[in-house]
Protein backbone atom coordinates (compact mmCIF):
# COMPACT_ATOMS: atom_id res chain seq x y z
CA UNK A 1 85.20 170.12 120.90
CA UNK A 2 83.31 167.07 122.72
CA UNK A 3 82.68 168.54 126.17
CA UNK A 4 84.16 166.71 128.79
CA UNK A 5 82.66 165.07 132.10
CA UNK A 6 82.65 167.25 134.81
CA UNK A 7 81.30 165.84 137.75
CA UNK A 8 84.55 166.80 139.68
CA UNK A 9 83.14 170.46 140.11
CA UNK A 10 80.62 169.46 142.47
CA UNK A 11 83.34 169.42 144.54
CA UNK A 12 84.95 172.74 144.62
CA UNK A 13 83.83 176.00 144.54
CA UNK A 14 85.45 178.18 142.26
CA UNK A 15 83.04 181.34 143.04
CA UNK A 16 85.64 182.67 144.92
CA UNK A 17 87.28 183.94 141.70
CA UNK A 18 84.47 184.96 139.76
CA UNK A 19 85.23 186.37 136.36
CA UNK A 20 83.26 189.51 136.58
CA UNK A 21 84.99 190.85 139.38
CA UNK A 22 88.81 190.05 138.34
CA UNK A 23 90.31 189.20 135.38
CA UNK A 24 92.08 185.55 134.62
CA UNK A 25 95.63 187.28 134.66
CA UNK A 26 94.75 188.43 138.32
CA UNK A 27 93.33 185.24 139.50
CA UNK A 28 96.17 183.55 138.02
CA UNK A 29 98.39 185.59 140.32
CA UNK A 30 96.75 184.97 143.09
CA UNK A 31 95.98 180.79 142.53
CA UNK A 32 99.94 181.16 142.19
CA UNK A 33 101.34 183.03 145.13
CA UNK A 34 99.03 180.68 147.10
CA UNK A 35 100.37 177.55 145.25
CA UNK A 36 103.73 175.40 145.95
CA UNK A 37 105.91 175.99 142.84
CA UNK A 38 107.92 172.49 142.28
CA UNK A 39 109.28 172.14 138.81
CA UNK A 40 110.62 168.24 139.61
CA UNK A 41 107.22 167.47 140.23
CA UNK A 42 104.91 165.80 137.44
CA UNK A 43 101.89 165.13 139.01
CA UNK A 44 99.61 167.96 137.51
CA UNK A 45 101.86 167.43 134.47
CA UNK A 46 100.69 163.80 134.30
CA UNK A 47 97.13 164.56 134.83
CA UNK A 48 96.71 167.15 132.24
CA UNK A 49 97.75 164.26 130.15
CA UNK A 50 95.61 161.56 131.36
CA UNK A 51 92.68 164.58 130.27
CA UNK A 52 94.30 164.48 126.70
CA UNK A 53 94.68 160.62 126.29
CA UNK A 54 91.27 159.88 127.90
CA UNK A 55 89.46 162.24 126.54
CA UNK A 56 90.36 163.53 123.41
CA UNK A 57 92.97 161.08 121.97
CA UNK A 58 90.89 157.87 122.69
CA UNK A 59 88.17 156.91 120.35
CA UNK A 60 85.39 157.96 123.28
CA UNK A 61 85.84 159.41 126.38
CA UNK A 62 87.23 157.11 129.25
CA UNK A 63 87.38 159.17 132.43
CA UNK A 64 86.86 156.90 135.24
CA UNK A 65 85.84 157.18 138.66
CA UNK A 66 89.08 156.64 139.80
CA UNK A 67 90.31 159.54 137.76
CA UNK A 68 87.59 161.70 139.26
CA UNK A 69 88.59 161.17 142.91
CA UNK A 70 92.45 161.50 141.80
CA UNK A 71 91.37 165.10 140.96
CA UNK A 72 89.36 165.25 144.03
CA UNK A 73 92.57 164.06 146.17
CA UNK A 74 94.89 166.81 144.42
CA UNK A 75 92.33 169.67 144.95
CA UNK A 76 91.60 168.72 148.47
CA UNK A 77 95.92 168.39 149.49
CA UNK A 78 97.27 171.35 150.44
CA UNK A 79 100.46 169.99 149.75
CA UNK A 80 99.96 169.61 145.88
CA UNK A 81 102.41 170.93 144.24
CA UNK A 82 101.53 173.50 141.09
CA UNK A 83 97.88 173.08 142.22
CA UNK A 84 97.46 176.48 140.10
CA UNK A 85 97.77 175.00 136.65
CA UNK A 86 95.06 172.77 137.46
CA UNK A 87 92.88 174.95 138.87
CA UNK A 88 92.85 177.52 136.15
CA UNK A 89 92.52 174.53 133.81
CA UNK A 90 89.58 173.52 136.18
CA UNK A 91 88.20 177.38 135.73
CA UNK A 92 88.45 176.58 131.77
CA UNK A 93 86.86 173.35 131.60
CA UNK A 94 83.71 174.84 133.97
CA UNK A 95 83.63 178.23 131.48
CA UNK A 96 83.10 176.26 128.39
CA UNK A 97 81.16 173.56 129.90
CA UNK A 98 78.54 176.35 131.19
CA UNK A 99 78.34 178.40 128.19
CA UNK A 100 77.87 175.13 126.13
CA UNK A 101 75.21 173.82 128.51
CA UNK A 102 72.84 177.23 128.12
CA UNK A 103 73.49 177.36 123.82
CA UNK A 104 76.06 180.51 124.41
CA UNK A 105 79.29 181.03 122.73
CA UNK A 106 82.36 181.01 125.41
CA UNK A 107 83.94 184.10 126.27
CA UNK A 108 86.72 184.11 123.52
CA UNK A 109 89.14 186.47 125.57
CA UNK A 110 88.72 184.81 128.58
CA UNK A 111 89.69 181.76 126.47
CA UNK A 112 93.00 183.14 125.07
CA UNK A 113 94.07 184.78 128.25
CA UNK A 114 93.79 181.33 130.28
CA UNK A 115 95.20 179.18 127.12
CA UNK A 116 98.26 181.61 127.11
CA UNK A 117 98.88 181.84 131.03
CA UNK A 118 98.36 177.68 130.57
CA UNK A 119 101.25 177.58 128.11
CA UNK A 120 103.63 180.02 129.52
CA UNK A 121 103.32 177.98 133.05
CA UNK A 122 103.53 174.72 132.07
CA UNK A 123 106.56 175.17 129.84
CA UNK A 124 108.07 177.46 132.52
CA UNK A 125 107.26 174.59 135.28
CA UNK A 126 107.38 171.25 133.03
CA UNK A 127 109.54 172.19 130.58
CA UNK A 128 106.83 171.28 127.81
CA UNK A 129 103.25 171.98 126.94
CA UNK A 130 100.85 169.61 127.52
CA UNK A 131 99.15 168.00 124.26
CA UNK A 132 95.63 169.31 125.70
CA UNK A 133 97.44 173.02 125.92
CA UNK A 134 97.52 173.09 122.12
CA UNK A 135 94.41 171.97 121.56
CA UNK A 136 93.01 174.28 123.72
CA UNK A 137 94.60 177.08 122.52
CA UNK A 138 93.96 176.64 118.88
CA UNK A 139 89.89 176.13 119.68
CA UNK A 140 90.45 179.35 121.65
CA UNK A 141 92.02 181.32 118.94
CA UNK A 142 89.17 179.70 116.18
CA UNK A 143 86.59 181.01 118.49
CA UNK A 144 88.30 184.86 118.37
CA UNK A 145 88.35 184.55 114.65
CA UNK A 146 92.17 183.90 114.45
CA UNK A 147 92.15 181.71 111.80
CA UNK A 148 96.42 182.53 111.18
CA UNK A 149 97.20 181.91 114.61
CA UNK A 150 94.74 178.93 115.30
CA UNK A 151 96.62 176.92 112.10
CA UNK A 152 99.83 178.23 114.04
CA UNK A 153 99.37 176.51 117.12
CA UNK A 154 97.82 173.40 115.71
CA UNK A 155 101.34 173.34 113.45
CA UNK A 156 103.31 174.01 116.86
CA UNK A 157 101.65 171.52 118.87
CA UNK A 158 102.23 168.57 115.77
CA UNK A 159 105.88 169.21 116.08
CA UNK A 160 105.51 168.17 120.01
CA UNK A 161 102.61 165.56 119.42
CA UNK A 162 102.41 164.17 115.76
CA UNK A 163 100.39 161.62 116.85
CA UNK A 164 98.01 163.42 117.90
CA UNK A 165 94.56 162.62 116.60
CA UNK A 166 92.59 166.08 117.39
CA UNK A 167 95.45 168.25 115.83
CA UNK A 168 95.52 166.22 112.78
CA UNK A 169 92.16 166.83 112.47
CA UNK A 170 92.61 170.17 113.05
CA UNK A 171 94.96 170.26 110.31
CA UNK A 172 93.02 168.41 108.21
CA UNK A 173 90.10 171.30 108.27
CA UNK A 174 92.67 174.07 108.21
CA UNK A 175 94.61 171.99 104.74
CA UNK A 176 92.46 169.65 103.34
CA UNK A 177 95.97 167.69 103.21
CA UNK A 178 94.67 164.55 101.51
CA UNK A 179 97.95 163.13 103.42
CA UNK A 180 96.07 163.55 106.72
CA UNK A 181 92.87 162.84 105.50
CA UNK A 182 93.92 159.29 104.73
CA UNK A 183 95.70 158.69 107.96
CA UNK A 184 92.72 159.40 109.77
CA UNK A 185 90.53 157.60 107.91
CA UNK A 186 92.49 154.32 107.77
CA UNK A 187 93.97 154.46 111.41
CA UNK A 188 91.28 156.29 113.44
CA UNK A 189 87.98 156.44 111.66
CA UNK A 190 86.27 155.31 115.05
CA UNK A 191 87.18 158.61 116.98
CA UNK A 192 85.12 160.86 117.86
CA UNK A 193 85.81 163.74 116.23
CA UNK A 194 86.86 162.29 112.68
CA UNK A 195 83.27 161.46 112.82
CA UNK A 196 81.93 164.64 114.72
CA UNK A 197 83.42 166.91 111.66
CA UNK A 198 82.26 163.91 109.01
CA UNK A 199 85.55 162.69 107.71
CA UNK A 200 85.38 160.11 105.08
């Protein structure tokens, strides 16, 4: 998966949880008791999906500045609501962004373990999983060697986001569903990963 622009972690300092002292599921706890639970708020909601359309969905990343300093704004506010969705989303994005930047394979349990406390929140808070969620999840699952359950999820997350361009591919690699194959290469040949995986 394209790695994402992470210039917001300059900003925060997420050494207080380090994973080799606690597990995910225990920092999880904790981010939690210390966040504001509000289920009629959207905000992290939204931004989780401005990741997904901005990142993955659109043909090449479009993270602005202005989206950066959103993200600094919510970290900084101790009056954001659900703050610990996006900071174990935040822990996520900085595990596979460091393992990727030294040539090592992410840790594939920490991967799951986040992915599924990810999913079980957000549906539990929003009342639906995020696009990204999926995504996430099924990468995290390919990278454990889950092959069944990766397909799973991608199939799950279509039902919620047929549109969506990285599941289809995906489902694509899992099917070789000439179906998809054609969608993607008539309505989306310019994104990024119908050309990272060579579709054509």
């Amino acid at each position: 998966m394209k790695k994402l622009v992470l210039i917001f972690f300059t900003i925060m300092n997420l050494t207080l949880f380090a994973q080799s002292t606690e597990s995910i599921k225990d920092i999880s706890q904790e981010l939690k008791k210390q966040s504001k639970i509000d289920t009629s708020d959207k905000t992290i909601y939204d931004l989780l999906t401005v990741f997904y359309e901005k990142n993955l969905q659109a043909d090449q990343e479009e993270m602005t500045p202005k989206d950066i300093q959103q993200i600094e704004k919510l970290i900084s506010d101790p009056n954001t609501k659900n703050l610990h969705i996006l900071m174990l989303f935040l822990m996520y994005q900085k595990h596979i962004s460091q393992t990727a930047a030294v040539g090592k394979e992410p840790d594939s349990k920490f991967q799951i373990d986040t992915m599924d406390i990810l999913e079980r929140e957000t549906k539990e808070i929003f009342g639906k999983i995020p696009a990204i969620i999926y995504i996430y999840k099924a990468e995290a699952l390919e990278s454990d060697h889950q092959k069944d359950a990766s397909q799973n999820t991608v199939v799950e997350g279509l039902k919620e986001y047929p549109d969506s361009i990285p599941l289809k591919v995906y489902s694509y690699i899992n099917t070789h569903d000439s179906t998809i194959k054609d969608d993607l290469i008539k309505n989306h040949s310019k994104h990024w990963m119908v050309q990272q995986f060579g579709i054509k």
